[in-house]
Structure formats: C-alpha cells, structure tokens
N, C-alpha and C. Protein backbone atom coordinates (compact mmCIF):
# COMPACT_ATOMS: atom_id res chain seq x y z
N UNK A 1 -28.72 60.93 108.96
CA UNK A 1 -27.84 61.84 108.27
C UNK A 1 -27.70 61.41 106.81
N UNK A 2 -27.82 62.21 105.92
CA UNK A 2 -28.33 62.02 104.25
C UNK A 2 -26.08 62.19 104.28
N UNK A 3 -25.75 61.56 103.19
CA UNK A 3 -24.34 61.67 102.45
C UNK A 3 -24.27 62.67 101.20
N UNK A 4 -23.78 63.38 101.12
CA UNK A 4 -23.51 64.49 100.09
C UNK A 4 -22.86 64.09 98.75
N UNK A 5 -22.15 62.69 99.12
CA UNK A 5 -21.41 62.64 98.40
C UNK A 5 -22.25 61.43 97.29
N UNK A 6 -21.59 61.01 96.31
CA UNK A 6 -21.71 60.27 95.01
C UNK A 6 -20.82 59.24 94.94
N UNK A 7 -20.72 58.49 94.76
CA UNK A 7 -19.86 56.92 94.04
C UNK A 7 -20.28 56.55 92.89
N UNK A 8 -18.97 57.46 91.93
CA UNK A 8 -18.87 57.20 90.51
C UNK A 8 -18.26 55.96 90.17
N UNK A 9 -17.74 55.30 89.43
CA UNK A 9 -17.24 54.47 88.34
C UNK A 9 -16.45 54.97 87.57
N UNK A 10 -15.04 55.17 87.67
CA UNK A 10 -14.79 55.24 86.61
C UNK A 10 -14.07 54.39 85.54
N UNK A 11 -13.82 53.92 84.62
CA UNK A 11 -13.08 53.14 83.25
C UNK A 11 -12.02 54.10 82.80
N UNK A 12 -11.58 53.38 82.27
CA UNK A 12 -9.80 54.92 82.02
C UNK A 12 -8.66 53.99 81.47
N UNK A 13 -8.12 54.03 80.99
CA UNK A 13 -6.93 53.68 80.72
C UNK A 13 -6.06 53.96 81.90
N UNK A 14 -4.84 52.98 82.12
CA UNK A 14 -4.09 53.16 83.02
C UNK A 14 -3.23 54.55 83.18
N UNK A 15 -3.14 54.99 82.12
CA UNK A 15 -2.05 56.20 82.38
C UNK A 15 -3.11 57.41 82.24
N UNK A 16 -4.60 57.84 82.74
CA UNK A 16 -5.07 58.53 83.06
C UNK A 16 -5.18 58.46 84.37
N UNK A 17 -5.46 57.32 85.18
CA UNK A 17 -5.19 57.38 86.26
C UNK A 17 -3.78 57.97 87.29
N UNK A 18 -2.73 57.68 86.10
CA UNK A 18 -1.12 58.16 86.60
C UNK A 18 -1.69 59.68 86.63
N UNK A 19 -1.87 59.93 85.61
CA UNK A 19 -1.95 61.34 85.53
C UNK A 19 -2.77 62.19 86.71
N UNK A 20 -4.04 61.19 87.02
CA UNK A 20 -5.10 61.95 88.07
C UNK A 20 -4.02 62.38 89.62
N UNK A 21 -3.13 60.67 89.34
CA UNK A 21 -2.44 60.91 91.30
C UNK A 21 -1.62 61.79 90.81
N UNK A 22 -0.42 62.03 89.97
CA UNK A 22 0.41 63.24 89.86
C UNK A 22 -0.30 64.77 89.64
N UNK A 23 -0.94 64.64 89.49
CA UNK A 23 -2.00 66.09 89.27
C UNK A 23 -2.13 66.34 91.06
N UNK A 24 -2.86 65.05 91.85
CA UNK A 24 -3.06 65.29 93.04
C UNK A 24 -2.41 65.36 94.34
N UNK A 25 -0.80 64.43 93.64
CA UNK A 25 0.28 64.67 94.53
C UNK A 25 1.24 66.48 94.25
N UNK A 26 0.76 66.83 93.18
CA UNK A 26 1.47 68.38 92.80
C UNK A 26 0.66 69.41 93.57
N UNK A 27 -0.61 69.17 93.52
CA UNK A 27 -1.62 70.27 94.18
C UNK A 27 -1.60 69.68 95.85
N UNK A 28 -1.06 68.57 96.44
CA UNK A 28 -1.61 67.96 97.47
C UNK A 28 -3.52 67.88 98.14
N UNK A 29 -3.90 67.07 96.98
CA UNK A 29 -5.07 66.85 97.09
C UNK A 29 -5.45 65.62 96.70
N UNK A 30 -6.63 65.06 97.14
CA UNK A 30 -7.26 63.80 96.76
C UNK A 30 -7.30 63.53 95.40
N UNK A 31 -7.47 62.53 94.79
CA UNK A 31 -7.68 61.65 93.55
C UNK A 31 -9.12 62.28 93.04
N UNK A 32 -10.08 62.09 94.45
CA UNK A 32 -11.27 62.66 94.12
C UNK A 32 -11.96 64.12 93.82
N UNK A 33 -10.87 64.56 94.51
CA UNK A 33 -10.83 66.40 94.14
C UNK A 33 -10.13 66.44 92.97
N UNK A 34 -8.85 66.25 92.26
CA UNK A 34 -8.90 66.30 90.68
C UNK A 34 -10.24 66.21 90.06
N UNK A 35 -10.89 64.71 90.34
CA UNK A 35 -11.57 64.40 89.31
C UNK A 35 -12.75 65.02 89.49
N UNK A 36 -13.45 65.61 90.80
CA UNK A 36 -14.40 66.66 90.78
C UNK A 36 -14.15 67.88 90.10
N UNK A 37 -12.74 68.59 90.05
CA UNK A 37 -12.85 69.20 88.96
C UNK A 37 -12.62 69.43 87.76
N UNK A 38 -12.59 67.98 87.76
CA UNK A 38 -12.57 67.26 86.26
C UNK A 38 -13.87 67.53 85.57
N UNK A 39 -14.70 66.97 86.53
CA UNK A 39 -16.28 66.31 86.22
C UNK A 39 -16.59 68.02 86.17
N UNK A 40 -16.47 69.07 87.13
CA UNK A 40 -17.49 70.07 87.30
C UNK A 40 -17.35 71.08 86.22
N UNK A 41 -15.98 70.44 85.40
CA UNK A 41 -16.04 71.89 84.50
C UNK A 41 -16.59 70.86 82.88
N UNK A 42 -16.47 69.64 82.61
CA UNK A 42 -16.92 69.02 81.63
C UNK A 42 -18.43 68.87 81.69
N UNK A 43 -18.59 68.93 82.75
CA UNK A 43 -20.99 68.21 82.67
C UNK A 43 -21.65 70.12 82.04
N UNK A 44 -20.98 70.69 82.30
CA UNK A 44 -21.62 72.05 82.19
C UNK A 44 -21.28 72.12 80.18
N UNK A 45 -19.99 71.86 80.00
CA UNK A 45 -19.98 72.07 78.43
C UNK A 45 -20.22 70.75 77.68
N UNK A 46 -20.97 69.49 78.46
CA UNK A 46 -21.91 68.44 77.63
C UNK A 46 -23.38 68.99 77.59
N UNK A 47 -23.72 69.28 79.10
CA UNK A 47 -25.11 69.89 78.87
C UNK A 47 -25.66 70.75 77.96
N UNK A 48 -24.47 71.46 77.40
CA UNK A 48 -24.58 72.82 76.56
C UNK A 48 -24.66 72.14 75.07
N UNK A 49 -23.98 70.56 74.59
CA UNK A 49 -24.09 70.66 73.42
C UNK A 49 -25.47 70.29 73.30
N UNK A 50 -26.04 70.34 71.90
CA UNK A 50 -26.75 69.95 71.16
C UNK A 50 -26.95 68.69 70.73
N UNK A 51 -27.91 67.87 70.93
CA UNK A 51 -28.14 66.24 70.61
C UNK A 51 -28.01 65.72 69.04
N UNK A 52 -27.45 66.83 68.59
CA UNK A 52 -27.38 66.92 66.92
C UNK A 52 -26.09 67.05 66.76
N UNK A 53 -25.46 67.47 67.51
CA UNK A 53 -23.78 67.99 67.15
C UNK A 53 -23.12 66.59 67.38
N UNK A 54 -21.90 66.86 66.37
CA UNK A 54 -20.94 65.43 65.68
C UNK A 54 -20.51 65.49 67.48
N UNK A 55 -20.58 66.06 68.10
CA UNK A 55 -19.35 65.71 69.25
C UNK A 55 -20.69 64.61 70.03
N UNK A 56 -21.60 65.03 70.07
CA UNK A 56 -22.67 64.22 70.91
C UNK A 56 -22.87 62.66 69.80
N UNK A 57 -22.91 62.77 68.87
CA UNK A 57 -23.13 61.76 67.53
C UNK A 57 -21.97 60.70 67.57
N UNK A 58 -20.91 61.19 67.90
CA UNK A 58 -19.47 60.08 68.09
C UNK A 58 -19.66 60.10 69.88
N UNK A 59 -20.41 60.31 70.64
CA UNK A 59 -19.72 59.72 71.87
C UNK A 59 -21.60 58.54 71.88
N UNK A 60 -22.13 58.81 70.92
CA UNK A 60 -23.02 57.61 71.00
C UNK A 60 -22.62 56.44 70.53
N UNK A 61 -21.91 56.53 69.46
CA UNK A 61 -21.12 55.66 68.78
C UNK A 61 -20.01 54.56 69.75
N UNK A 62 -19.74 55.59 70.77
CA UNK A 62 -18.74 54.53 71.90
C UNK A 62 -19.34 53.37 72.35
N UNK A 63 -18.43 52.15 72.54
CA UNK A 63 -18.66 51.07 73.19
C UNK A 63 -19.23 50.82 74.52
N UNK A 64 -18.53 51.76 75.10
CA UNK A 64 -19.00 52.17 76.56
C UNK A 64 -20.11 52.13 77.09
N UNK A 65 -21.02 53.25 75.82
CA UNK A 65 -22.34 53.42 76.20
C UNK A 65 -23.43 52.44 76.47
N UNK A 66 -22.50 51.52 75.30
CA UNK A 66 -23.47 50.27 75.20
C UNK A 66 -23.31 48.65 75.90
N UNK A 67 -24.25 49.00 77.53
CA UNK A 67 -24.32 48.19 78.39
C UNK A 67 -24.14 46.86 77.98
N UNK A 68 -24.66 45.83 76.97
CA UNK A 68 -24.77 45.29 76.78
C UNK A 68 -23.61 44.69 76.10
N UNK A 69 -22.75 45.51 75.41
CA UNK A 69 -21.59 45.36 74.49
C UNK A 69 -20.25 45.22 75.65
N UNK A 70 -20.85 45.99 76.84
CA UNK A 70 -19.64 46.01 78.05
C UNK A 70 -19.27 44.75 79.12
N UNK A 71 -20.72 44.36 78.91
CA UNK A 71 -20.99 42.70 79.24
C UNK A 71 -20.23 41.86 78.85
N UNK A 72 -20.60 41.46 77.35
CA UNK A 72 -19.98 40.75 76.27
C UNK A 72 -18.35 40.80 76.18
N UNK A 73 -18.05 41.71 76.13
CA UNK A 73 -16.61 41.77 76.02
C UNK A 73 -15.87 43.40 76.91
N UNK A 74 -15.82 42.87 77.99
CA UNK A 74 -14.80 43.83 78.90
C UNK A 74 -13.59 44.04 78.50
N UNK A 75 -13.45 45.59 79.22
CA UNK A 75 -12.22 45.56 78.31
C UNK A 75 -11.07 44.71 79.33
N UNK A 76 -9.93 44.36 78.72
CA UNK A 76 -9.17 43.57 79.31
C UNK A 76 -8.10 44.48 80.19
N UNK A 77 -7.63 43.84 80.86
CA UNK A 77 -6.64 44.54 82.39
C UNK A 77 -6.16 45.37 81.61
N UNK A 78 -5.20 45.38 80.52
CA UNK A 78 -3.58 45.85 80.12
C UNK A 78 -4.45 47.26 79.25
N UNK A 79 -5.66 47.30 79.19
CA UNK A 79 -6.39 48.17 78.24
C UNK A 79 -7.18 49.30 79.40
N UNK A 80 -7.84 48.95 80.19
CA UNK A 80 -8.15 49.82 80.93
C UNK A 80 -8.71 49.01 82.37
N UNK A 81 -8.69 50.17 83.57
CA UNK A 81 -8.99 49.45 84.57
C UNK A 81 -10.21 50.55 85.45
N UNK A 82 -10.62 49.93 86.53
CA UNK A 82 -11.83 51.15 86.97
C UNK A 82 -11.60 50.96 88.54
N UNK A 83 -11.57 52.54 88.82
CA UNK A 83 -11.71 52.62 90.21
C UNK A 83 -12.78 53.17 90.30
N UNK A 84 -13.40 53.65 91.71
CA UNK A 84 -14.56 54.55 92.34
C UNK A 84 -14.04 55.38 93.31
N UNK A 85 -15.07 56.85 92.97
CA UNK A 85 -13.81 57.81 93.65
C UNK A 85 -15.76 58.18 93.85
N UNK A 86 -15.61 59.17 94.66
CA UNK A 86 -16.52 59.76 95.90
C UNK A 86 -16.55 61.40 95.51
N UNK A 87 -17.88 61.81 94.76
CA UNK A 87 -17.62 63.01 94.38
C UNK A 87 -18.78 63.88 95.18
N UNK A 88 -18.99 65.08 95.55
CA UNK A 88 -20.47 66.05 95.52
C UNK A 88 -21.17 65.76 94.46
N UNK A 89 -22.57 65.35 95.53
CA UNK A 89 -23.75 65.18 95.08
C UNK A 89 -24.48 66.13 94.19
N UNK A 90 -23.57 67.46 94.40
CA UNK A 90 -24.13 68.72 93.65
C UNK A 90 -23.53 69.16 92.50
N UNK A 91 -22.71 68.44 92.00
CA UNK A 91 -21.96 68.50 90.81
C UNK A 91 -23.33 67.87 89.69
C-alpha cells in the first residue's frame, strides 16, 4: 500500500504556529489541514511568478534557502522552532 501523504518540515516562528492551532481549534480541524490549505493556495501563486520578479529575487536572498548557512548557524529556540505535519501528496 503506497501513502498519499507527504512529511513536510516546517521552520516558523513560534507565534505562527499559535496561530496555525487557533485557526484549527476555530474550524475544528487538524494543524495539518490549515497548513494544507495554507500550502495549496500559495504553490499555485509561486509557480505563477516569474524567476525575474523582485518577489522571487528576495526569497533567494533568504537564509533559509541556503543549506549550508542553516548548518552553520541554526536558528536558536526563542527565534523559531520546526515541527512536521503530514500533507497530500497531490498538493
């Protein structure tokens, strides 16, 4: 039996995470259903930009991106923390 599902990563600041469970305790839904439709309505308007546009040009610029820089210096507890949440494979 193949799994449908995905195991993301995510990094966040602590009070995005507040925000994900109160979002999911108001709707009574999972952590992971917010953030699927978090993810399903944002990948459709990244795909759409342009590899030229300032919005794609500053998220290269992030620390994040750069594996090697995430190594070196993590961010520390009080700054951000990471859970893994379980999304569709078809997102």
């Amino acid at each position: 039996m193949t799994s449908d599902k995905v195991k993301i990563r995510v990094v966040a600041n602590p009070s995005f995470f507040a925000d994900v469970t109160n979002e999911a305790l108001r709707l009574d839904r999972s952590q992971s259903f917010i953030l699927q439709r978090c993810v399903g309505t944002t990948l459709p308007r990244l795909a759409a930009l342009s590899p030229a546009s300032t919005e794609v040009q500053a998220m290269k610029k992030l620390s994040c991106r750069n594996r090697d820089a995430m190594e070196t210096s993590p961010p520390s507890s009080r700054d951000a923390e990471s859970r893994v949440f379980f999304l569709p494979e078809s997102l």
